[in-house]
N, C-alpha and C. Protein backbone atom coordinates (compact mmCIF):
# COMPACT_ATOMS: atom_id res chain seq x y z
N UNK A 1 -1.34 -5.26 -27.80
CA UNK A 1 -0.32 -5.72 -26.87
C UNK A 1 -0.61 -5.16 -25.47
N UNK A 2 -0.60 -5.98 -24.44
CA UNK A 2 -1.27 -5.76 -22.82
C UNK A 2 0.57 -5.44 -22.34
N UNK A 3 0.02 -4.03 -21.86
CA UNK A 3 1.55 -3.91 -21.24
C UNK A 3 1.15 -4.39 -19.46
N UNK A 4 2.24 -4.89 -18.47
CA UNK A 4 1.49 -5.09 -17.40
C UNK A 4 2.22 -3.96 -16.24
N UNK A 5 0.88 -3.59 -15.46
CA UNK A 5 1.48 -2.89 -14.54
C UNK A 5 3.47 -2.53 -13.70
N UNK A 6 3.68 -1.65 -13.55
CA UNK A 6 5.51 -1.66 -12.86
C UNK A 6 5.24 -1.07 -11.62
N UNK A 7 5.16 -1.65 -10.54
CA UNK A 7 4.93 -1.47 -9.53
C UNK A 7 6.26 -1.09 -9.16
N UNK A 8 5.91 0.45 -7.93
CA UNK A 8 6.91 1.43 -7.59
C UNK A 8 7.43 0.85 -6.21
N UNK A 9 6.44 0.67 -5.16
CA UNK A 9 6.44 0.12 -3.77
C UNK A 9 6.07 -1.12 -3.12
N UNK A 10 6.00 -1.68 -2.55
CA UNK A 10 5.53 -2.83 -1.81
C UNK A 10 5.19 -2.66 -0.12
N UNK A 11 4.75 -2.14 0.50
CA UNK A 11 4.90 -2.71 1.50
C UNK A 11 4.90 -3.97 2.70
N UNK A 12 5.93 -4.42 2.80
CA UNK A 12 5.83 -6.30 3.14
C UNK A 12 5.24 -5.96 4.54
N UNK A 13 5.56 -5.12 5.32
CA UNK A 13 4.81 -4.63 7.08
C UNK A 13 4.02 -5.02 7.06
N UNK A 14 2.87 -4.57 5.88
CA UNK A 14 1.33 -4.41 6.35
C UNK A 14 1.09 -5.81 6.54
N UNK A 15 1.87 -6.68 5.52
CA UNK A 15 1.15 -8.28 5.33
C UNK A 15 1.65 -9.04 6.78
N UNK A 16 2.61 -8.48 7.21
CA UNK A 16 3.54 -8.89 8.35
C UNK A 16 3.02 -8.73 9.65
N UNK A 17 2.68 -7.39 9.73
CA UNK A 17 1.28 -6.83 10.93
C UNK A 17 0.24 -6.59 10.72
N UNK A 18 -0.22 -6.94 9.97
CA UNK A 18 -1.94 -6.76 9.37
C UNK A 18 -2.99 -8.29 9.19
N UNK A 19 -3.92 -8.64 9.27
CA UNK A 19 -4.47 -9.66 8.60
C UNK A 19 -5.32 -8.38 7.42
N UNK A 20 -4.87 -9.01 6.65
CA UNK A 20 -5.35 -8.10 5.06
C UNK A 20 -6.99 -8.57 4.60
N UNK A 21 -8.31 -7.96 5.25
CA UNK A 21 -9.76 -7.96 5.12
C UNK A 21 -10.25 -8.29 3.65
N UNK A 22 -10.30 -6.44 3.37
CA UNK A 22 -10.47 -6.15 1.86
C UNK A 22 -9.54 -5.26 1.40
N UNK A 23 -9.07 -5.24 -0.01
CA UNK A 23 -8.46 -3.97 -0.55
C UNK A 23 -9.27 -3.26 -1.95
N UNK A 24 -9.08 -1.98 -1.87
CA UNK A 24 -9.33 -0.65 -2.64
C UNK A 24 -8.44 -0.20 -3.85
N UNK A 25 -8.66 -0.38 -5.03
CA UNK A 25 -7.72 0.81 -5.91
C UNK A 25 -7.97 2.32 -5.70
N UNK A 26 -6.84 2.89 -5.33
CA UNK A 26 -7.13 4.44 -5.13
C UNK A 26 -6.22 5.50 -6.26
N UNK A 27 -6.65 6.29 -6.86
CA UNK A 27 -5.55 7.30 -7.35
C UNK A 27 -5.28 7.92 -6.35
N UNK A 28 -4.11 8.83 -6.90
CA UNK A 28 -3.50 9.68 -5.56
C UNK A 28 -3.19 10.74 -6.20
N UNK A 29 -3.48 12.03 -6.10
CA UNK A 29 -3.36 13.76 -6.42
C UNK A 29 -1.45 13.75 -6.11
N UNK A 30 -1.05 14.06 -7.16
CA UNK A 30 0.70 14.31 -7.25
C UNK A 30 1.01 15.54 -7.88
N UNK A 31 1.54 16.32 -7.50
CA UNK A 31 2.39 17.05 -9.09
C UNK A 31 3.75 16.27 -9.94
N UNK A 32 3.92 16.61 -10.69
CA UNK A 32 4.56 16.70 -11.85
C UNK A 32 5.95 15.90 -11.25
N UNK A 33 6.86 17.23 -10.57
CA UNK A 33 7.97 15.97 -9.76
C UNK A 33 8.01 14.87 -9.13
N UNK A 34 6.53 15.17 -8.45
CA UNK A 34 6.66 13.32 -7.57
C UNK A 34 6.05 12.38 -8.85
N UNK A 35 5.74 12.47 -9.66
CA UNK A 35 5.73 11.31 -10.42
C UNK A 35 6.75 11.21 -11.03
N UNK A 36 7.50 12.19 -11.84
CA UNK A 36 9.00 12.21 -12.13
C UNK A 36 9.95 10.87 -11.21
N UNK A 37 9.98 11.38 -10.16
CA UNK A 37 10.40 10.94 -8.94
C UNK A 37 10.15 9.28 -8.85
N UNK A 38 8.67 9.09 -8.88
CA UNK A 38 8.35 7.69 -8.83
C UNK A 38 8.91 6.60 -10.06
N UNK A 39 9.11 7.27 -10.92
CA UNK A 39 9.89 6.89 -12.14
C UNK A 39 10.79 6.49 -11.96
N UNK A 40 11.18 6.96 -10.81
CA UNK A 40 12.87 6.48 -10.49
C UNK A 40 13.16 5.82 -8.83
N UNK A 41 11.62 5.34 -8.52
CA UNK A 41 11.61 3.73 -7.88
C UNK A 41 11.73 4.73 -6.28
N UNK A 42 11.72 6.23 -5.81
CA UNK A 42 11.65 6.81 -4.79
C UNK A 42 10.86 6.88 -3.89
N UNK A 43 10.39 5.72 -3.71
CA UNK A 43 9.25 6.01 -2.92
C UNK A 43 9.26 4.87 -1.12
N UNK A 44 8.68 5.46 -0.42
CA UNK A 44 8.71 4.60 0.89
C UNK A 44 7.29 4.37 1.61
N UNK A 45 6.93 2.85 1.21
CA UNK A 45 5.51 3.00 1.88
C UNK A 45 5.57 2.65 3.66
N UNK A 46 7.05 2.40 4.15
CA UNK A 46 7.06 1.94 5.57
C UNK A 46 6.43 3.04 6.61
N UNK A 47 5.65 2.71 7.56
CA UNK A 47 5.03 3.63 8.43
C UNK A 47 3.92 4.17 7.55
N UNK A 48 3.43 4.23 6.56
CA UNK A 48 2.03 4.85 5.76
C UNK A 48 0.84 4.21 6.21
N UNK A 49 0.14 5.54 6.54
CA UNK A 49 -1.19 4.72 7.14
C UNK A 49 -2.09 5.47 6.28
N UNK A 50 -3.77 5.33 6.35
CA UNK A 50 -4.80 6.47 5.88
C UNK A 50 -5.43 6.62 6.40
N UNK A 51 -6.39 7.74 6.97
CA UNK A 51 -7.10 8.32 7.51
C UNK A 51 -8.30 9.16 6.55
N UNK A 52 -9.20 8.62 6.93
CA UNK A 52 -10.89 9.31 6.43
C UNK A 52 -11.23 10.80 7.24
N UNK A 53 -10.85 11.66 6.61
CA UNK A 53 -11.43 12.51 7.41
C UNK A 53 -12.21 13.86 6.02
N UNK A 54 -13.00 14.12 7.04
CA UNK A 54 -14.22 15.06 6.07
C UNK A 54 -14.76 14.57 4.56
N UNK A 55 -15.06 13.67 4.11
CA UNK A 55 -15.48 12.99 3.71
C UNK A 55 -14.48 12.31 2.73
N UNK A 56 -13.19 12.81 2.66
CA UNK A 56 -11.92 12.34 1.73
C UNK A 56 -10.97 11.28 2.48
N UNK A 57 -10.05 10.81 1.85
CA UNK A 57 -9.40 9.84 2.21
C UNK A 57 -7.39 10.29 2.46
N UNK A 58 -6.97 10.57 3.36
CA UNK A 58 -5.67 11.39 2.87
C UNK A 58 -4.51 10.34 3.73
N UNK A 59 -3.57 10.09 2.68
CA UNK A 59 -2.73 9.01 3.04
C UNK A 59 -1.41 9.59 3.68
N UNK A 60 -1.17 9.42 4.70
CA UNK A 60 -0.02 10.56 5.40
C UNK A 60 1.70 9.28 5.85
N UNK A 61 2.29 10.11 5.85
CA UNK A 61 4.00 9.13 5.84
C UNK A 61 4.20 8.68 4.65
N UNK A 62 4.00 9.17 3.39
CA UNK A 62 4.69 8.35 2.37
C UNK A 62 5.61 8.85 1.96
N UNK A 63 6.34 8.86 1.72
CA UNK A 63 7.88 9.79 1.86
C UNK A 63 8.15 9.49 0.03
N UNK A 64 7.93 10.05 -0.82
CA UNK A 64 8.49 10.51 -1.99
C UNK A 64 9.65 11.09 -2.28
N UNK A 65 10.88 10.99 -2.41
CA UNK A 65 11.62 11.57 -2.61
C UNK A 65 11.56 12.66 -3.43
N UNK A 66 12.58 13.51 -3.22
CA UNK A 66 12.74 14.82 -4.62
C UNK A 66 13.25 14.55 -5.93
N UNK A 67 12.79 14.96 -6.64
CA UNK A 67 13.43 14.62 -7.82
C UNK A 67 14.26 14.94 -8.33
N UNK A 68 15.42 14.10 -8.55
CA UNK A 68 17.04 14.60 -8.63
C UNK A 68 17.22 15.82 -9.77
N UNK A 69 16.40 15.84 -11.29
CA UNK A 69 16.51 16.98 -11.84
C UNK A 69 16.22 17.70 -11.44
N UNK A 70 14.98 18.17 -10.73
CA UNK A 70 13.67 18.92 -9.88
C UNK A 70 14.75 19.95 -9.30
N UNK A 71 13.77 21.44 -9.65
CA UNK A 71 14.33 23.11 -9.11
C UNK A 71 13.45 23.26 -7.95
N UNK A 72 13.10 24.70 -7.61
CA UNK A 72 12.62 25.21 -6.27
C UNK A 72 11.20 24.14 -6.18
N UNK A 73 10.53 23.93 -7.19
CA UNK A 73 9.43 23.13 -7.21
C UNK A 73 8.59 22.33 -6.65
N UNK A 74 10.08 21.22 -6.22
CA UNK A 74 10.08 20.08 -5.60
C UNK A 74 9.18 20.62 -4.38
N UNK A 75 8.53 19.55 -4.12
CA UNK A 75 7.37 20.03 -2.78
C UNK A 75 7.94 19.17 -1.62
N UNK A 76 7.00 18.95 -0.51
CA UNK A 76 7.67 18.74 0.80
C UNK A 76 8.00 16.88 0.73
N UNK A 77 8.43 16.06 1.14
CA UNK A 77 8.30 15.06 0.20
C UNK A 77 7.98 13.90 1.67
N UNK A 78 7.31 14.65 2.49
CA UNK A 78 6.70 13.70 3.34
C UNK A 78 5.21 14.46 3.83
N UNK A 79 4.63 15.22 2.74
CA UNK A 79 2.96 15.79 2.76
C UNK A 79 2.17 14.52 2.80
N UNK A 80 0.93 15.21 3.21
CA UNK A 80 0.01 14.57 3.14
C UNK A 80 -0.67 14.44 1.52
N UNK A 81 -0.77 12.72 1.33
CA UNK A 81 -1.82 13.73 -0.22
C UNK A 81 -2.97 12.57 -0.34
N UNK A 82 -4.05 13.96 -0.74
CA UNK A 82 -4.88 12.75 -0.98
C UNK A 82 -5.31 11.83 -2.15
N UNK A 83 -5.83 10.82 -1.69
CA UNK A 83 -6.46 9.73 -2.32
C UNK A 83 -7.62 9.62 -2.80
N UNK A 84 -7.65 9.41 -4.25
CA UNK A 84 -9.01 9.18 -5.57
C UNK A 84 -9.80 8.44 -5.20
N UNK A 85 -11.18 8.57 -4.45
CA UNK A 85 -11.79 7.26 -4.54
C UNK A 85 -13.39 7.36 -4.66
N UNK A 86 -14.07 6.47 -5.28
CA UNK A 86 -15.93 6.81 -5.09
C UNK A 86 -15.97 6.94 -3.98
N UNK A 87 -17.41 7.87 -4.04
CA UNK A 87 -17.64 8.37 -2.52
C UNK A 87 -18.44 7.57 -2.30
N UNK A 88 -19.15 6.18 -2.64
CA UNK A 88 -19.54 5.16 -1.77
C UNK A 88 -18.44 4.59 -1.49
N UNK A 89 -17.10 4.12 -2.03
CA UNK A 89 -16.36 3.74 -1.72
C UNK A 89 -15.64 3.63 -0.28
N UNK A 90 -15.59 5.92 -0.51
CA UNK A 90 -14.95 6.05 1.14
C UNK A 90 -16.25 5.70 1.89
N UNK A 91 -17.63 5.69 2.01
CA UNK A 91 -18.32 5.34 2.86
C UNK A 91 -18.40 4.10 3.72
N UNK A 92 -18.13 3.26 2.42
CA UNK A 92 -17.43 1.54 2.71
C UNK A 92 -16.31 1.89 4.07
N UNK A 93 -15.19 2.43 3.44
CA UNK A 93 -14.03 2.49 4.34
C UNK A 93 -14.92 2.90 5.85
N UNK A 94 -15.09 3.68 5.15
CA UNK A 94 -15.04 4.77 6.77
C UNK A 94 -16.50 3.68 7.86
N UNK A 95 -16.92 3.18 7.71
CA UNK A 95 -18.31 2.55 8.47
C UNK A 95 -17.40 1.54 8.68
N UNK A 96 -16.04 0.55 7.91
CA UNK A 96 -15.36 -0.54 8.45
C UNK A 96 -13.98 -0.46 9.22
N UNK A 97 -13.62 0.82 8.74
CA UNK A 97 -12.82 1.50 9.94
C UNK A 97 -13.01 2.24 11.13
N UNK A 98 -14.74 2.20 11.46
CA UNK A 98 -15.13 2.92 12.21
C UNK A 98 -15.22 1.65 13.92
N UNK A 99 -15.12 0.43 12.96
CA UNK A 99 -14.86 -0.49 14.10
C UNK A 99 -13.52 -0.88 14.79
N UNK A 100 -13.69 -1.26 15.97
CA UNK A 100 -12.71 -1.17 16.90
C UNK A 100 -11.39 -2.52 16.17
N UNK A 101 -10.33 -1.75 16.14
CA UNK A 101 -9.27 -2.70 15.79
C UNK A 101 -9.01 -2.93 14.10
N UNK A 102 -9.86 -2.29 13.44
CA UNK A 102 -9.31 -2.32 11.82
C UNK A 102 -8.87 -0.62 11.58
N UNK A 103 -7.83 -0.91 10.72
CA UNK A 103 -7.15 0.14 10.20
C UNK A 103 -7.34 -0.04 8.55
N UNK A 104 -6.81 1.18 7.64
CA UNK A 104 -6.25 1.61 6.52
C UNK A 104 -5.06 1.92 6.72
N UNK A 105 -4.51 0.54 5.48
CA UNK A 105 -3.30 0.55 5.05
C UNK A 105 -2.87 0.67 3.81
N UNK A 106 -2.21 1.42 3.30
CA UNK A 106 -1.03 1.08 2.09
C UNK A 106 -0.90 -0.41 1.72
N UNK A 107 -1.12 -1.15 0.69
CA UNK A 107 -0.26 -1.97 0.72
C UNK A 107 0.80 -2.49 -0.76
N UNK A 108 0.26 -1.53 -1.36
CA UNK A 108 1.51 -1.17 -3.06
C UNK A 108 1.43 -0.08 -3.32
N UNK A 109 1.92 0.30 -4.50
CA UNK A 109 2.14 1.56 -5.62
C UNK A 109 2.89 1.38 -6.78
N UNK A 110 1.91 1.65 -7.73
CA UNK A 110 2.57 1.33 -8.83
C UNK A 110 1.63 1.86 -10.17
N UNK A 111 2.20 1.90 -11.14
CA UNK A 111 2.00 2.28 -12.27
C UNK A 111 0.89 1.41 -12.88
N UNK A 112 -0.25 2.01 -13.54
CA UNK A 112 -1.23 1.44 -14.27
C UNK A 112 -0.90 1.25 -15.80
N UNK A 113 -1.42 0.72 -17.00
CA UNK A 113 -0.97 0.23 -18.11
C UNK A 113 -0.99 1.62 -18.97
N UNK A 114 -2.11 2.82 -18.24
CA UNK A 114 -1.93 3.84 -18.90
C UNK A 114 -1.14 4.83 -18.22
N UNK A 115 -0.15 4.74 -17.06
CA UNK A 115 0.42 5.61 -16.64
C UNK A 115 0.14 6.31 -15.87
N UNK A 116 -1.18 6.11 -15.24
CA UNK A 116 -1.77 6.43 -13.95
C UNK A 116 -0.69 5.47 -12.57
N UNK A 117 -0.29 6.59 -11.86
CA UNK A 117 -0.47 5.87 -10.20
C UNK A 117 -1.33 5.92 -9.75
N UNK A 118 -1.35 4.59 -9.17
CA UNK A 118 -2.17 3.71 -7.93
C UNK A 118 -1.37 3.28 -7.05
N UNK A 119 -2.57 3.39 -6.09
CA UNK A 119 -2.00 2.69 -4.53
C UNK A 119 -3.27 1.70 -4.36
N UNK A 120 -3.18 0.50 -3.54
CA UNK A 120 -3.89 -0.51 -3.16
C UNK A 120 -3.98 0.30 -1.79
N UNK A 121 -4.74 -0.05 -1.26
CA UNK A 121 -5.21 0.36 0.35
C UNK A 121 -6.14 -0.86 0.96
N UNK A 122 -5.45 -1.13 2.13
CA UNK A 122 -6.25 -2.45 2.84
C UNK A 122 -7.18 -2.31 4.07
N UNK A 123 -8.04 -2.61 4.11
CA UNK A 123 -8.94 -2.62 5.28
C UNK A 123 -8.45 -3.86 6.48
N UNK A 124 -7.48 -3.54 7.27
CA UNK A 124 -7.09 -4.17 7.97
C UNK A 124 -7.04 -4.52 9.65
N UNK A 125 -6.87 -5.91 10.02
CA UNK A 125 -6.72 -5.51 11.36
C UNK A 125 -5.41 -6.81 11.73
N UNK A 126 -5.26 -5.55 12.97
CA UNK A 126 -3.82 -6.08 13.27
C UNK A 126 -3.54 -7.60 13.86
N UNK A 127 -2.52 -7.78 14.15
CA UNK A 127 -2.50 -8.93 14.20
C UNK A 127 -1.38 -8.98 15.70
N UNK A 128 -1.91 -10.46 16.08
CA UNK A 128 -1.45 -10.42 17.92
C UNK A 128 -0.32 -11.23 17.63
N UNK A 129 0.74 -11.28 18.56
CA UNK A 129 1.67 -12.14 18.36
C UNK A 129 1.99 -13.02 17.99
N UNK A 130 0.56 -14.14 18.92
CA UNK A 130 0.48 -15.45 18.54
C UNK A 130 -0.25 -15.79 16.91
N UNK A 131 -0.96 -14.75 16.38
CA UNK A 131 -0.98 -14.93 14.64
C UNK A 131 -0.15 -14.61 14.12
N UNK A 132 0.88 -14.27 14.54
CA UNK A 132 2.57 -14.03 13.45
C UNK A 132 2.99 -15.49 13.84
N UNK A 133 3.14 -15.70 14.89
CA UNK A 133 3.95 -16.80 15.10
C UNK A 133 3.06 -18.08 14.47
N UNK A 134 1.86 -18.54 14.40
CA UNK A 134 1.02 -19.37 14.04
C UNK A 134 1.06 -19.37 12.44
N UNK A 135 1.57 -18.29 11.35
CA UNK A 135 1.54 -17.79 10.42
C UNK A 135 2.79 -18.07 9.79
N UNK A 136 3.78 -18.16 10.65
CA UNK A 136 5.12 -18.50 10.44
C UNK A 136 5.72 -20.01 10.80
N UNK A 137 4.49 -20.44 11.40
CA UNK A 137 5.07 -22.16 11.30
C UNK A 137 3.85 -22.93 10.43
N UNK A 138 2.79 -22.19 9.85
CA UNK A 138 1.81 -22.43 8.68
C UNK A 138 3.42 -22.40 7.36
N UNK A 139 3.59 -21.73 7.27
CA UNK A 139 4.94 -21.14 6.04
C UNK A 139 5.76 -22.15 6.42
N UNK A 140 6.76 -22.47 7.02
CA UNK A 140 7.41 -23.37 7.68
C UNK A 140 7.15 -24.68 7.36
N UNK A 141 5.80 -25.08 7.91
CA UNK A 141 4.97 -26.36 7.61
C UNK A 141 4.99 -26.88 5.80
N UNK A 142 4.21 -25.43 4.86
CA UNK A 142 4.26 -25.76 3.89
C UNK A 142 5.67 -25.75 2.96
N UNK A 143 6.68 -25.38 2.98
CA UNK A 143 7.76 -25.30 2.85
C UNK A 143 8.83 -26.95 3.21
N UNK A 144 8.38 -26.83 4.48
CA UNK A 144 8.91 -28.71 4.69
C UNK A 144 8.18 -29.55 3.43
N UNK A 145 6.78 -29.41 3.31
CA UNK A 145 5.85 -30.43 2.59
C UNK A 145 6.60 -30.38 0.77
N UNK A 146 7.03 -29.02 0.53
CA UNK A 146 7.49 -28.80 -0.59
C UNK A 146 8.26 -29.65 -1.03
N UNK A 147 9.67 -29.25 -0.20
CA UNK A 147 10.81 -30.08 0.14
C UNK A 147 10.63 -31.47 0.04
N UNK A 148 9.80 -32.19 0.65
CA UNK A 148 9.66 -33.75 0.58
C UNK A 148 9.12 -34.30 -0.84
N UNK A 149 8.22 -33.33 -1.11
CA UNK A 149 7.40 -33.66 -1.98
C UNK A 149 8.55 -33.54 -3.80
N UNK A 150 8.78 -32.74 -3.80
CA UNK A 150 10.34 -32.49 -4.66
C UNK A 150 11.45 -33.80 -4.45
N UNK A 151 11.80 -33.69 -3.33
CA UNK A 151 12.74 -34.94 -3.63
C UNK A 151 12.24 -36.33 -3.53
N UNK A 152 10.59 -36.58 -3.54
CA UNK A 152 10.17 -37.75 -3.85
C UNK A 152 9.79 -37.95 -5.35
N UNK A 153 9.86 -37.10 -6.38
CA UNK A 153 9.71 -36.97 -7.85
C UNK A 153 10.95 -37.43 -7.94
């Protein structure tokens, strides 16, 4: 029996200000309460970015909450932590983030079938006004076509 992933976070921003390149599965180094914690849907990927530095990958603003049973334990719940990844992997990142105008982003979190967290991470670049707005009457467009197409069945 295939259990399927329960995803903890979403972030809709990145897709909103980002054109989304490529994305990465990453683990992420936790203790004990913040996964507790994630169990119970605490998590905030808004404002999370990542940064390559010294040859690791460390994802900073993700705000974990504390964990409501959780004693002195509980750690700071807006640390930095880092991110699992092959080290050709970060090499990938880091040589396509090394160009002007793409970033690393967050763009889920969630639970694997064995109980591992993951985060997706996107190789992204931002996006100018006129591709939100061009993006939003693409959506618009196909949405009318829906509509017609439905009430001509």
């Amino acid at each position: 029996m295939k259990r399927e992933s329960k995803q903890i976070a979403r972030n809709r921003r990145a897709f909103h200000d980002y054109e989304i390149l490529e994305t990465y599965e990453a683990g992420i180094e936790l203790t004990g309460c913040e996964v507790r914690s994630l169990r119970e849907n605490n998590c905030q990927l808004n404002d999370t970015y990542a940064l390559v530095r010294g040859g690791e990958v460390w994802l900073n603003n993700l705000h974990i909450a504390p964990y409501s049973n959780g004693n002195l334990n509980n750690v700071d719940p807006d640390r930095r932590r880092k991110l699992l990844l092959h080290k050709k992997e970060i090499r990938e990142i880091e040589q396509k983030t090394r160009e002007k105008g793409l970033a690393l982003v967050p763009t889920q979190m969630y639970f694997k079938e064995n109980g591992l967290v993951k985060v997706e991470i996107a190789v992204a670049r931002g996006k100018k006004l006129f591709d939100k707005r061009r993006d939003m009457a693409k959506r618009d467009m196909e949405r009318e076509i829906d509509r017609a197409l439905k009430t001509r069945r």
